[in-house]
Protein backbone atom coordinates (compact mmCIF):
# COMPACT_ATOMS: atom_id res chain seq x y z
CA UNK A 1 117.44 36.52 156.01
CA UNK A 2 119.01 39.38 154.01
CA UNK A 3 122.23 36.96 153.66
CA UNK A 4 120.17 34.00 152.40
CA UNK A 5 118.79 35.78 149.70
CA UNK A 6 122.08 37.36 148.50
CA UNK A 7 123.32 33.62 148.31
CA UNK A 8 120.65 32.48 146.76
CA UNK A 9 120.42 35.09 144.25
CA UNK A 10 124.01 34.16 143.07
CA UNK A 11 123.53 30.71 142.85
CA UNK A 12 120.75 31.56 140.53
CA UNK A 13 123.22 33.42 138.32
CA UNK A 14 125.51 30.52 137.90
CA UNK A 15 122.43 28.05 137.44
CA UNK A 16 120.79 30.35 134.60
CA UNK A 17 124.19 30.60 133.33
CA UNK A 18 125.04 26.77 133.30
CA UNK A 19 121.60 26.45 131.20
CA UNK A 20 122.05 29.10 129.11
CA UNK A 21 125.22 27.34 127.64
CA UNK A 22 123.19 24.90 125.74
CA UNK A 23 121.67 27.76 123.40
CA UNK A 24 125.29 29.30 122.58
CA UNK A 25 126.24 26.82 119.48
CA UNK A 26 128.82 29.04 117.54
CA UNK A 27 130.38 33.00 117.61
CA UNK A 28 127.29 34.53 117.08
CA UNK A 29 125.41 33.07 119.56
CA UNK A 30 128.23 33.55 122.48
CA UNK A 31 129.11 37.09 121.07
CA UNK A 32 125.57 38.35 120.53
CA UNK A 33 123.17 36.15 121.20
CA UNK A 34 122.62 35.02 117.79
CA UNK A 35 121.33 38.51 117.05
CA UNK A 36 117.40 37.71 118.01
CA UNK A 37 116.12 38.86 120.94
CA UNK A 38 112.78 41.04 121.19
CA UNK A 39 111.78 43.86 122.19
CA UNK A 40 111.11 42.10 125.67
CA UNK A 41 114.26 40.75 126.64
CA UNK A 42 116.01 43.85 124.72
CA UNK A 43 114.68 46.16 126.60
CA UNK A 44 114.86 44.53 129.79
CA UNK A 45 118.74 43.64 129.42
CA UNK A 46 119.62 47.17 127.60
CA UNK A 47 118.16 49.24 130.82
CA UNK A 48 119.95 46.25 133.16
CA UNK A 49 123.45 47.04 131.33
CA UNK A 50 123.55 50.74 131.54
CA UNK A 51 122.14 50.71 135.07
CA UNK A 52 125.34 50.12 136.82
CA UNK A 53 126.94 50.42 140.28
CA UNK A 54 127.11 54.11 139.70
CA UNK A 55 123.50 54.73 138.71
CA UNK A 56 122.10 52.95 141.78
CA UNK A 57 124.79 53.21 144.94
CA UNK A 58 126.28 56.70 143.11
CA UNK A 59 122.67 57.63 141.93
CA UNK A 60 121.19 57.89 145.98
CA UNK A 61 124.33 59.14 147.16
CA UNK A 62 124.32 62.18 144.61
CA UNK A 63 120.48 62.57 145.61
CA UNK A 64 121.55 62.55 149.41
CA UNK A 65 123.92 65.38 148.85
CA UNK A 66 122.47 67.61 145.82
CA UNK A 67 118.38 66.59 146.50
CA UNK A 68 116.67 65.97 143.19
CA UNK A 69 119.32 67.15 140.88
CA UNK A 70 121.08 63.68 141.74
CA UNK A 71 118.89 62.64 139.23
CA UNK A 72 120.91 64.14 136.39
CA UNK A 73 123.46 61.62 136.09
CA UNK A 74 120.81 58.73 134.97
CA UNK A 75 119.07 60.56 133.34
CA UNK A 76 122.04 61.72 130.84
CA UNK A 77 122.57 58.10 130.77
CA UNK A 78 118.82 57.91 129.21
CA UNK A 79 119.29 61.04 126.92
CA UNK A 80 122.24 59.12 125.56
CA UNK A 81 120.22 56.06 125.24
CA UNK A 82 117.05 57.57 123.93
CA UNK A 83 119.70 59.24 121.21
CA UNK A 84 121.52 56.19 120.23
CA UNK A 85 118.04 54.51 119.76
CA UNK A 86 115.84 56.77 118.19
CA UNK A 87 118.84 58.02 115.21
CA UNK A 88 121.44 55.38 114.86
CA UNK A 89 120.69 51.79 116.61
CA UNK A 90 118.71 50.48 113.44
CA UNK A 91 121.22 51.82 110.73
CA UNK A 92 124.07 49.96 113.25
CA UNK A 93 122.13 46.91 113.72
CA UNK A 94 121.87 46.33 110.19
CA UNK A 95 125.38 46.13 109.82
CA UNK A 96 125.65 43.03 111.35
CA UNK A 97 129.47 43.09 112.52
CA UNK A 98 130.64 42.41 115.98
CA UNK A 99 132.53 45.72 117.40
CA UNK A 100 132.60 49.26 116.85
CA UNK A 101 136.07 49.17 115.32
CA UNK A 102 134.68 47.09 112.41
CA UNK A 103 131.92 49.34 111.90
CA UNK A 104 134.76 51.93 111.61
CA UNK A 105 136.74 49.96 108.91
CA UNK A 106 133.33 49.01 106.55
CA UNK A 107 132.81 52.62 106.81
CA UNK A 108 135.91 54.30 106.05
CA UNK A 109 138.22 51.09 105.08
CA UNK A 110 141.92 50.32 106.01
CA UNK A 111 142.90 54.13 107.00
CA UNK A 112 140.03 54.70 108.96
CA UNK A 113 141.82 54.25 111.98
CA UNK A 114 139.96 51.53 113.27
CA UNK A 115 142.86 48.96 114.05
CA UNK A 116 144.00 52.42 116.77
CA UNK A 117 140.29 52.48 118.26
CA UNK A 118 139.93 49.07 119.60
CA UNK A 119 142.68 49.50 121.99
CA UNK A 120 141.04 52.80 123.55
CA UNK A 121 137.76 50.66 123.58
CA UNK A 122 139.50 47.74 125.17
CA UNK A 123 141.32 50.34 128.00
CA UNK A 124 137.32 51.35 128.32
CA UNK A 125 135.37 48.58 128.86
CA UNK A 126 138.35 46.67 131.27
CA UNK A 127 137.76 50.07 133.19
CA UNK A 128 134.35 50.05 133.14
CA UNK A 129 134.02 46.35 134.44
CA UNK A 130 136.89 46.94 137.05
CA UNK A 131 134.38 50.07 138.70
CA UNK A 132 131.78 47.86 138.76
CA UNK A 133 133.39 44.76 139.94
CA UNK A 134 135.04 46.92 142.90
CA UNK A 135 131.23 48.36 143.61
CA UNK A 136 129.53 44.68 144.27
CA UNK A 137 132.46 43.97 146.12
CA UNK A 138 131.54 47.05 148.24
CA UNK A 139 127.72 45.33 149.28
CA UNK A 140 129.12 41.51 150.03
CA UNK A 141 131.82 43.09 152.40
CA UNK A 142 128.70 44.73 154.42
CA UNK A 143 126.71 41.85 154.51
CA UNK A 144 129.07 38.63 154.61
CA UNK A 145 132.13 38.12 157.26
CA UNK A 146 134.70 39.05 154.03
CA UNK A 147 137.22 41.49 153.50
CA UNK A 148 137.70 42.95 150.41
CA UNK A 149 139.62 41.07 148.61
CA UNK A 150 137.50 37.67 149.24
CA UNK A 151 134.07 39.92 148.53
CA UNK A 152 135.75 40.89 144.84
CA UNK A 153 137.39 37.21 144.31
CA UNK A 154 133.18 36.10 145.18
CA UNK A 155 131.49 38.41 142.77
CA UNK A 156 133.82 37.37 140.40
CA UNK A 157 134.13 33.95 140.56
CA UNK A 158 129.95 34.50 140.24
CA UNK A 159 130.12 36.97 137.18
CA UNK A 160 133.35 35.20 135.16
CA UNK A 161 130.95 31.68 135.61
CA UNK A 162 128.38 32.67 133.97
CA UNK A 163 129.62 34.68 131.32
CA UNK A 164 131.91 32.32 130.26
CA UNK A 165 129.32 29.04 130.01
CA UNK A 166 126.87 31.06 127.57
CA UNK A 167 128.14 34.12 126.81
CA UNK A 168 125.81 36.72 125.66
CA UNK A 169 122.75 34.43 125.78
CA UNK A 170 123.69 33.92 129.37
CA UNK A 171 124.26 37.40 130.13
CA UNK A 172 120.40 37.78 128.86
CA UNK A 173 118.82 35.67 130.90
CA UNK A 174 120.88 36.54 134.14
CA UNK A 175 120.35 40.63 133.14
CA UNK A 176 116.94 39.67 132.83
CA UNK A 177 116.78 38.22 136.28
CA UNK A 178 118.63 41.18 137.34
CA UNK A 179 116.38 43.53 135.63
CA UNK A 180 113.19 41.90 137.85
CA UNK A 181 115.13 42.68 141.15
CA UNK A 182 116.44 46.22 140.16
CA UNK A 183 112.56 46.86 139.11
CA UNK A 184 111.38 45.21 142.16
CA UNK A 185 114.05 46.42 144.50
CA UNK A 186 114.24 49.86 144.09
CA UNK A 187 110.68 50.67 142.37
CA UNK A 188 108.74 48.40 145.10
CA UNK A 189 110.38 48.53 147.99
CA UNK A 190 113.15 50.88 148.45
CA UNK A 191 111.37 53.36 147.31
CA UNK A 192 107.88 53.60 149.10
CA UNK A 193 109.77 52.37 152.46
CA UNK A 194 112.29 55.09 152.45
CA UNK A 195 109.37 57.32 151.58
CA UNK A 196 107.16 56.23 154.90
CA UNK A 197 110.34 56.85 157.27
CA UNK A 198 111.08 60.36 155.70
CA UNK A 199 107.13 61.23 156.36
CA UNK A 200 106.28 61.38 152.96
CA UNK A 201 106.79 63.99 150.16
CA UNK A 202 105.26 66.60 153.20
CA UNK A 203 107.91 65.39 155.52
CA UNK A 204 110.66 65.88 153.26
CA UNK A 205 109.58 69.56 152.60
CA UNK A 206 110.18 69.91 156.66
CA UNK A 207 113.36 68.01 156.92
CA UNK A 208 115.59 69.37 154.12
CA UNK A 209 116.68 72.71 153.24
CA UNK A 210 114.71 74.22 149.76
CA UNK A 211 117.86 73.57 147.98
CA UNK A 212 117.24 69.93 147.91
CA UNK A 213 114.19 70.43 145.52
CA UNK A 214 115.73 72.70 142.97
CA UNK A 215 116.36 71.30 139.63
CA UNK A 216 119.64 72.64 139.28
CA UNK A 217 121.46 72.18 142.49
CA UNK A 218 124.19 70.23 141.13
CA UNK A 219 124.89 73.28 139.55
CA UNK A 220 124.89 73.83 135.24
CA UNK A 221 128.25 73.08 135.04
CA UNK A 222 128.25 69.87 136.73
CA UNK A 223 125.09 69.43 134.62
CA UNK A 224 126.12 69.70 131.05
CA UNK A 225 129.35 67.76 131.65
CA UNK A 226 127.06 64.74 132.97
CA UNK A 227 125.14 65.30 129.68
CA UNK A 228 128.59 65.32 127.82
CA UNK A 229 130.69 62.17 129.31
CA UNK A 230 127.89 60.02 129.87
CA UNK A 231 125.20 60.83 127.16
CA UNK A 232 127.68 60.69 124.31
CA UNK A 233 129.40 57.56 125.92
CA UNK A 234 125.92 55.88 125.75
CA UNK A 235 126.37 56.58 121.84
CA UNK A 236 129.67 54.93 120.99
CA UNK A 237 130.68 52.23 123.98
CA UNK A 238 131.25 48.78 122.48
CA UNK A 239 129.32 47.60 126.01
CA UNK A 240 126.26 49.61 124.88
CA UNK A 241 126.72 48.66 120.94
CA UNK A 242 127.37 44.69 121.70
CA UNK A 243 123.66 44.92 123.12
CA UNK A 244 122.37 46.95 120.33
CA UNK A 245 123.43 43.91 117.75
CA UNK A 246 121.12 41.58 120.13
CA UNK A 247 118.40 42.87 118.63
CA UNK A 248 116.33 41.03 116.35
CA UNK A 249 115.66 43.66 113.79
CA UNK A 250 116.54 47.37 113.99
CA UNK A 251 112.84 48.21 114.72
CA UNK A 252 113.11 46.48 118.07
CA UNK A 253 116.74 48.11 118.35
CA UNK A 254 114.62 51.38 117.80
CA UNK A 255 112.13 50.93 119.88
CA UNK A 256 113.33 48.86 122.51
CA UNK A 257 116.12 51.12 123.54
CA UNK A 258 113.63 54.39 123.44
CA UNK A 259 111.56 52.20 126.60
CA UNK A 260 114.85 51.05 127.83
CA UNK A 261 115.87 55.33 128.14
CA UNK A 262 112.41 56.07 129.57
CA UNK A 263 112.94 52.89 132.44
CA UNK A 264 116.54 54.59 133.18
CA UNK A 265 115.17 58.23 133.38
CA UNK A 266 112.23 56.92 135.98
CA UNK A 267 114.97 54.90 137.80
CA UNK A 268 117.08 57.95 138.30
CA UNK A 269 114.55 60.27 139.60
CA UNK A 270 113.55 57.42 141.82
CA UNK A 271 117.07 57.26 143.41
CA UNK A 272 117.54 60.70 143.75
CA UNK A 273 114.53 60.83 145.80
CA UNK A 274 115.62 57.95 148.08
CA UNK A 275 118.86 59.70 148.54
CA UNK A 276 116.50 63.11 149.73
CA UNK A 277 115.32 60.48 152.44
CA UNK A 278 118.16 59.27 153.54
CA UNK A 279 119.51 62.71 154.04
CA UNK A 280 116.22 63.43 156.26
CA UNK A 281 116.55 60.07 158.44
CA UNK A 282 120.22 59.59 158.63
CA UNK A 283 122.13 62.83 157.83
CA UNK A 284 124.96 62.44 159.22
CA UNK A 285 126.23 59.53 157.26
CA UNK A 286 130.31 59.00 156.19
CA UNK A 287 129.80 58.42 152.97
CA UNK A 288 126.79 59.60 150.77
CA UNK A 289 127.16 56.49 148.78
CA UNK A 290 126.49 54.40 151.94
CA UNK A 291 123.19 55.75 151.64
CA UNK A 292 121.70 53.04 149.50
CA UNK A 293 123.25 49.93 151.93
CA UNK A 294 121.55 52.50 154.63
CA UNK A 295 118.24 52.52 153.69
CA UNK A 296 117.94 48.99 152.56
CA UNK A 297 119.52 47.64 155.62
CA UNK A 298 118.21 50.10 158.42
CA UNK A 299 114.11 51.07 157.13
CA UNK A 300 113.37 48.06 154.63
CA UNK A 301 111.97 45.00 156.75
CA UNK A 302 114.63 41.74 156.93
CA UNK A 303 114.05 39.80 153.61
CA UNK A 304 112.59 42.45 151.69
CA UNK A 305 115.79 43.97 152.40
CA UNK A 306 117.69 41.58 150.69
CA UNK A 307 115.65 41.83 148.00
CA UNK A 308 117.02 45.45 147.83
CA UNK A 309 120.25 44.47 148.20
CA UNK A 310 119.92 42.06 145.60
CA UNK A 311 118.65 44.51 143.57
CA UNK A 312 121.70 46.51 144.25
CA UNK A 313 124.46 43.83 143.45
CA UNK A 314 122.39 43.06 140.47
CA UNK A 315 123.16 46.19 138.55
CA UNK A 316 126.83 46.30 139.52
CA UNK A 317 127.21 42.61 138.13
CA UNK A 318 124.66 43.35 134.90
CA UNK A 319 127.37 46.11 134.09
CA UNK A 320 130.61 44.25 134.78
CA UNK A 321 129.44 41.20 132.78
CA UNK A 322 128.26 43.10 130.03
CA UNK A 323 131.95 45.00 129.84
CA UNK A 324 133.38 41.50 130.10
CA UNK A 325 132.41 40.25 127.18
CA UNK A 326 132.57 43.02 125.06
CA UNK A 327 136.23 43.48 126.22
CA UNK A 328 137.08 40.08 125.27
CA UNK A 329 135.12 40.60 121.91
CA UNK A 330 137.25 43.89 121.36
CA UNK A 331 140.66 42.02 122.13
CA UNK A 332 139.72 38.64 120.05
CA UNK A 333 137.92 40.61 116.84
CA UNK A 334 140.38 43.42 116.79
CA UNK A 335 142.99 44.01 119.02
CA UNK A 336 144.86 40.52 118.93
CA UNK A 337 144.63 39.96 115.17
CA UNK A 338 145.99 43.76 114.90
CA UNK A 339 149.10 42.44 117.40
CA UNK A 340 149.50 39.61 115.05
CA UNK A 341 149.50 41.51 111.79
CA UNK A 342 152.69 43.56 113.04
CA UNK A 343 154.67 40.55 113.92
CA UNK A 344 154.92 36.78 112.07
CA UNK A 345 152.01 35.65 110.48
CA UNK A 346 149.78 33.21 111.52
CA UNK A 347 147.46 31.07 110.94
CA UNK A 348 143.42 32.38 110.20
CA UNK A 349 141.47 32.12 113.57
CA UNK A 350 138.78 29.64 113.24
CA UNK A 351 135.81 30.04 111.23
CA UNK A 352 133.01 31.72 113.69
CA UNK A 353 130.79 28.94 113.20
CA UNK A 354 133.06 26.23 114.13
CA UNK A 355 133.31 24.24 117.88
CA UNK A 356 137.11 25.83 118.05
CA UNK A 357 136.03 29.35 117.66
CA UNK A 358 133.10 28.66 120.72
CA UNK A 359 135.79 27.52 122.81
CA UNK A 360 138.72 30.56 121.76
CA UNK A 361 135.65 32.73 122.91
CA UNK A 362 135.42 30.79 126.16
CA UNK A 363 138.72 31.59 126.47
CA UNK A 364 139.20 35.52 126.34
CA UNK A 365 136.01 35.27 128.56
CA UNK A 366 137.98 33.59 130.83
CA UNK A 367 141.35 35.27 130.55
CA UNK A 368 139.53 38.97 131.06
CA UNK A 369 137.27 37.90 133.87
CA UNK A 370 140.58 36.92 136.21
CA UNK A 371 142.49 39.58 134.72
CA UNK A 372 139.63 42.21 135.51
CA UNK A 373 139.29 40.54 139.11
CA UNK A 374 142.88 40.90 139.57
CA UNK A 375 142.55 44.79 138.65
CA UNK A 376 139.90 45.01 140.68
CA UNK A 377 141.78 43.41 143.87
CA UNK A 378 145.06 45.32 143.55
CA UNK A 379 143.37 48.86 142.19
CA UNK A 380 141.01 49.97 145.24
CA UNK A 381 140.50 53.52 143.49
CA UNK A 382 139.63 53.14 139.98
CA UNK A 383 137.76 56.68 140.00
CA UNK A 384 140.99 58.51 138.20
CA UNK A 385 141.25 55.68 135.53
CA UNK A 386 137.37 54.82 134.68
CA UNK A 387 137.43 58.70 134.07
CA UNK A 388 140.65 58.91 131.77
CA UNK A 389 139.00 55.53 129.70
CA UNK A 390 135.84 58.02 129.57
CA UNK A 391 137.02 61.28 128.27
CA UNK A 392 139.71 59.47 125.65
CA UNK A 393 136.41 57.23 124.27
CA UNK A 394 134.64 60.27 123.82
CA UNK A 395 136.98 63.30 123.35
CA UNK A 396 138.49 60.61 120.96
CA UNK A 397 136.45 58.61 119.39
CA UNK A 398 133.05 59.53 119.51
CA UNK A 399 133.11 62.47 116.49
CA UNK A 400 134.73 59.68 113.54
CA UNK A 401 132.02 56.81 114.87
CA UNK A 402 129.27 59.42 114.79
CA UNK A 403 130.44 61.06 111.55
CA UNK A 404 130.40 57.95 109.53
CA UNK A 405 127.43 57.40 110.14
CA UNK A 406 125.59 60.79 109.57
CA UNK A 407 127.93 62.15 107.08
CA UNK A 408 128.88 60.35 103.83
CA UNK A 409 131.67 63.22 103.07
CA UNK A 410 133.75 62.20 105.71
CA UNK A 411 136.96 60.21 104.75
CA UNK A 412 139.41 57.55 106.60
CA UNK A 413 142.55 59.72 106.94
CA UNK A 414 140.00 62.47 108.90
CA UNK A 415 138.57 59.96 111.43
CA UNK A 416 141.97 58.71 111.44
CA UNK A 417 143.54 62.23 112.64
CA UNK A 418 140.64 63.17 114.54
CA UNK A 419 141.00 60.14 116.59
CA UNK A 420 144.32 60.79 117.13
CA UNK A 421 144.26 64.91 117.91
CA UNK A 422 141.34 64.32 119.99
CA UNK A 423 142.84 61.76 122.22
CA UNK A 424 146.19 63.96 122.54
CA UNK A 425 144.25 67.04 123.13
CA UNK A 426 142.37 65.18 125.98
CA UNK A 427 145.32 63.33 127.86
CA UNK A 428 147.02 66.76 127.57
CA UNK A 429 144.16 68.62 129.04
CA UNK A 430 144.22 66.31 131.74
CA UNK A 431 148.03 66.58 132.54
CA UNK A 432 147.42 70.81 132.47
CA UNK A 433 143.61 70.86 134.10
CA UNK A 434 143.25 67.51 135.81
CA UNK A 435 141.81 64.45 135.27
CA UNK A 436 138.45 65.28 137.52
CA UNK A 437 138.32 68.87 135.48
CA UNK A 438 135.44 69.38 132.77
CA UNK A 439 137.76 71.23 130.54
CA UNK A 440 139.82 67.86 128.91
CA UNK A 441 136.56 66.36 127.21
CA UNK A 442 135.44 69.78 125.67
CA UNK A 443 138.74 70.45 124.48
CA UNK A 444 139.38 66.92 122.85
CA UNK A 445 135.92 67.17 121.40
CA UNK A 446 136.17 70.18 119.37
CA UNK A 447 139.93 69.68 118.31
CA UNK A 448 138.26 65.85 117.39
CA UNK A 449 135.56 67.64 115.44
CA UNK A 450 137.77 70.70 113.94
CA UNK A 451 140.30 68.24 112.01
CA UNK A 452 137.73 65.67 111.04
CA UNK A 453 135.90 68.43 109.01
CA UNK A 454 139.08 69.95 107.61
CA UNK A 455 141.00 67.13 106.67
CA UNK A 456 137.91 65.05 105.53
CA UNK A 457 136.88 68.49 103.19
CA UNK A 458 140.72 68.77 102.37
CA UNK A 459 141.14 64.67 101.31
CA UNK A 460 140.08 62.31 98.23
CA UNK A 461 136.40 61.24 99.42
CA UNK A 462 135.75 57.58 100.46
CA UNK A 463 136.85 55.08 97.45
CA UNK A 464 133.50 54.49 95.46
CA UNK A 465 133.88 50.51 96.58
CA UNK A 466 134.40 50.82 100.31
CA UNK A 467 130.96 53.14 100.43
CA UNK A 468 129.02 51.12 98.28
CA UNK A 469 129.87 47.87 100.29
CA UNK A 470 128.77 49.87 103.60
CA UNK A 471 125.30 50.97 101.10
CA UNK A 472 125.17 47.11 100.61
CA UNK A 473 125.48 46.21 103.90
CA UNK A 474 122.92 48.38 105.01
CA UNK A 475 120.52 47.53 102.06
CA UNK A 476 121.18 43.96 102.13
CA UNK A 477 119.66 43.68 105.80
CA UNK A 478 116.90 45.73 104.53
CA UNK A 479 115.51 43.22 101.71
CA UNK A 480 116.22 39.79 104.25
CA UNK A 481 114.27 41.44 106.51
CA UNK A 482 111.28 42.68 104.02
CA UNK A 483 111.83 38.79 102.64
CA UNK A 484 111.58 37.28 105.94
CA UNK A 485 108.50 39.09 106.97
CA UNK A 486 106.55 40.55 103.67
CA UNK A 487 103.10 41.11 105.63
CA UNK A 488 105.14 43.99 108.14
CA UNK A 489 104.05 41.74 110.96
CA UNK A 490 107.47 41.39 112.72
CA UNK A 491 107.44 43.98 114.91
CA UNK A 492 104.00 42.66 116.48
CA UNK A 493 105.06 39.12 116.60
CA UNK A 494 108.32 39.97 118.59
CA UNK A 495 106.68 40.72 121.60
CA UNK A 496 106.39 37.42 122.20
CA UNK A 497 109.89 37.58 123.69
């Protein structure tokens, strides 16, 4: 029963994907679903992207080894996302570009360093879809007579479908579906079943040692670096950003994200505790990520079980579809026109609105799903290299994207440096400390912030035009959307979506 639903479940992607290719009619539409979604499907496909493989499978396991301070994880996930939502979502919304490395040229123009930044992002979000890719690949392999190779080369096949028929507007409605299960799954039935076999809350206290109920057994260090790597990477991914331009308006970009951050936060305390039963009922397990396939297999009734599992493959494949595409909008918008520029030139791509610039999408759609598949296949530890990605995006990166936006003083040749100290302080922190150690991404971060601030202070300001066309930008998305909707009734007719 468990293995019907599974297969059933992923012929339902491809099905909601083949539909959804109808409503993708130009760039916009394929990149970001034509940049109209409300605060309904926003918030239910923000919380499915961010809600990966390692906030579900990793979030129980960390619960079944540290207790309730497993939780910490997700929930710096949601501090990040609550953040990025409640101080800078609307203001990047309005500026109605594509990637983060644009955002980085209207701010700062040419020497902003933006051309360098989309091929850290692209290293990212290939990384970040490889993890989760490998993690689905992880559940199929339990449940279906496959190795691993075939398990990956099925997920993908599943996730590359869909994604490339209708894009972002298919990635909606499939993280939508996947949203229902993860809610269902976990929330429903994972978590009240696991509860019954552990004897409750009471039985827990008489199972587990006291240190499985403290706060802070992780330990502060472990803590604050969760807070650090994946908090701040919630503010500047071009996974989390691509969503963030879905929105219709950037008071459901607001909004929708801060109920998106409070779903996450209740999702992680919710694993942690079923990882605190698993370690009562099945303690002595190989593997505390094996706790998740555990419970759902071993004290969830057949078919409600594969519900559960469903639920679990769900957010692995939200997350790797959502890196897919924005890796393939990183390397068409900026990283292959960049290539281009330093060799011949050639001809302009095709305007966005055009049939030919659908099907180029298509295309790098394509081209990254097999080539993240192939990763995937040939890379069975991806652990090191998600983590290198991680601390370059935000020992690197995160300090010019943030400082354009908050601080007008800041000028192109200090993001430029700061992207480019931070990143060498970080990669040389990991050769001296390790990759796994905390020190790299504190060390990139302040060298990042130290020569941002000095050179920026040091350097002509921003040229006059280049801020006053990001003042425009902003301004001009401002008066469509007072035009559009004079009465201030938008934001209570969007909930119709």
């Amino acid at each position: 029963m468990n293995v019907l639903i599974i297969v059933l479940y992923l012929v339902a992607m491809v099905a909601v994907g083949l539909w959804a290719s109808r409503r993708a009619k130009n760039a916009e539409d394929y990149r970001v679903a034509g940049r109209r979604l409300g605060p309904g499907f926003y918030t239910g496909t923000m919380a499915a992207v961010v809600l990966g493989g390692a906030s579900t499978v990793g979030g129980v396991g960390l619960g079944y080894t540290y207790g309730i301070s497993g939780m910490w994880l997700v929930v710096a996930i949601a501090t990040g996302l609550a953040a990025l939502s409640l101080f800078f979502a609307g203001r990047i919304q309005s500026l109605k570009v594509f990637t983060v490395s644009q955002m980085l040229q209207l701010r700062y123009g040419e020497r902003g360093g933006a051309k360098a930044s989309s091929f850290v992002m692209l290293a990212y979000t290939v990384m970040l879809s490889v993890t989760s890719t490998s993690a689905y690949a992880a559940i199929f392999s339990v449940l279906l007579p496959l190795d691993r190779t075939w398990a990956i080369l099925l997920g993908g096949v599943v996730v590359v479908a869909y994604s490339v028929l209708g894009g972002m507007w298919s990635i909606t409605l499939t993280d939508m579906m996947q949203f229902v299960f993860m809610t269902v799954g976990l929330f429903l039935i994972l978590l009240p079943f696991s509860l019954s076999a552990a004897g409750g809350w009471t039985g827990l206290g008489e199972r587990l040692d006291a240190s499985f109920f403290t706060w802070g057994g992780m330990g502060t260090q472990a803590i604050i670096t969760q807070f650090v790597v994946y908090g701040f990477g919630m503010l500047i991914g071009q996974d989390i950003w691509q969503r963030v331009f879905t929105a219709r308006s950037p008071r459901v970009a607001r909004w929708g994200g801060l109920t998106s951050a409070a779903y996450v936060a209740l999702y992680g305390v919710a694993g942690a505790v079923i990882g605190m039963t698993a370690a009562a009922v099945a303690p002595e397990l190989s593997s505390p990520d094996d706790a998740f396939a555990t419970m759902a297999q071993q004290y969830v009734p057949a078919g409600l079980g594969g519900i559960v599992l469903a639920a679990g493959v769900a957010a692995m494949m939200s997350t790797a579809s959502g890196a897919l595409i924005a890796a393939a909008t990183v390397a068409r918008v900026d990283v292959v026109p960049t290539l281009k520029s330093l060799g011949r030139r050639d001809a302009a791509p095709a305007p966005e609105g055009t049939a030919e610039a659908l099907r180029g999408d298509r295309l790098y759609v394509l081209v990254f799903g097999v080539v993240i598949t192939a990763i995937s296949i040939f890379v069975s530890d991806t652990v090191t290299a998600l983590t290198i990605a991680y601390d370059i995006l935000v020992g690197g990166l995160l300090v010019a994207i943030l400082g354009g936006l908050v601080w007008r003083r800041g000028t192109g040749l200090g993001a430029a440096l700061s992207m480019l100290v931070g990143s060498v302080v970080t990669v040389a922190s990991m050769a001296v400390f390790g990759v796994l150690a905390n020190a790299p991404i504190y060390l990139g971060l302040l060298s990042s912030a130290l020569v941002y601030v000095v050179v920026s202070l040091l350097t002509r300001p921003t040229h006059t035009e280049v801020l006053q066309h990001w003042d425009e930008r902003i301004a001009t998305s401002r008066r469509t959307r007072g035009a559009e909707d004079p009465t201030g009734t938008a934001g209570r007719t969007e909930a119709r979506s």
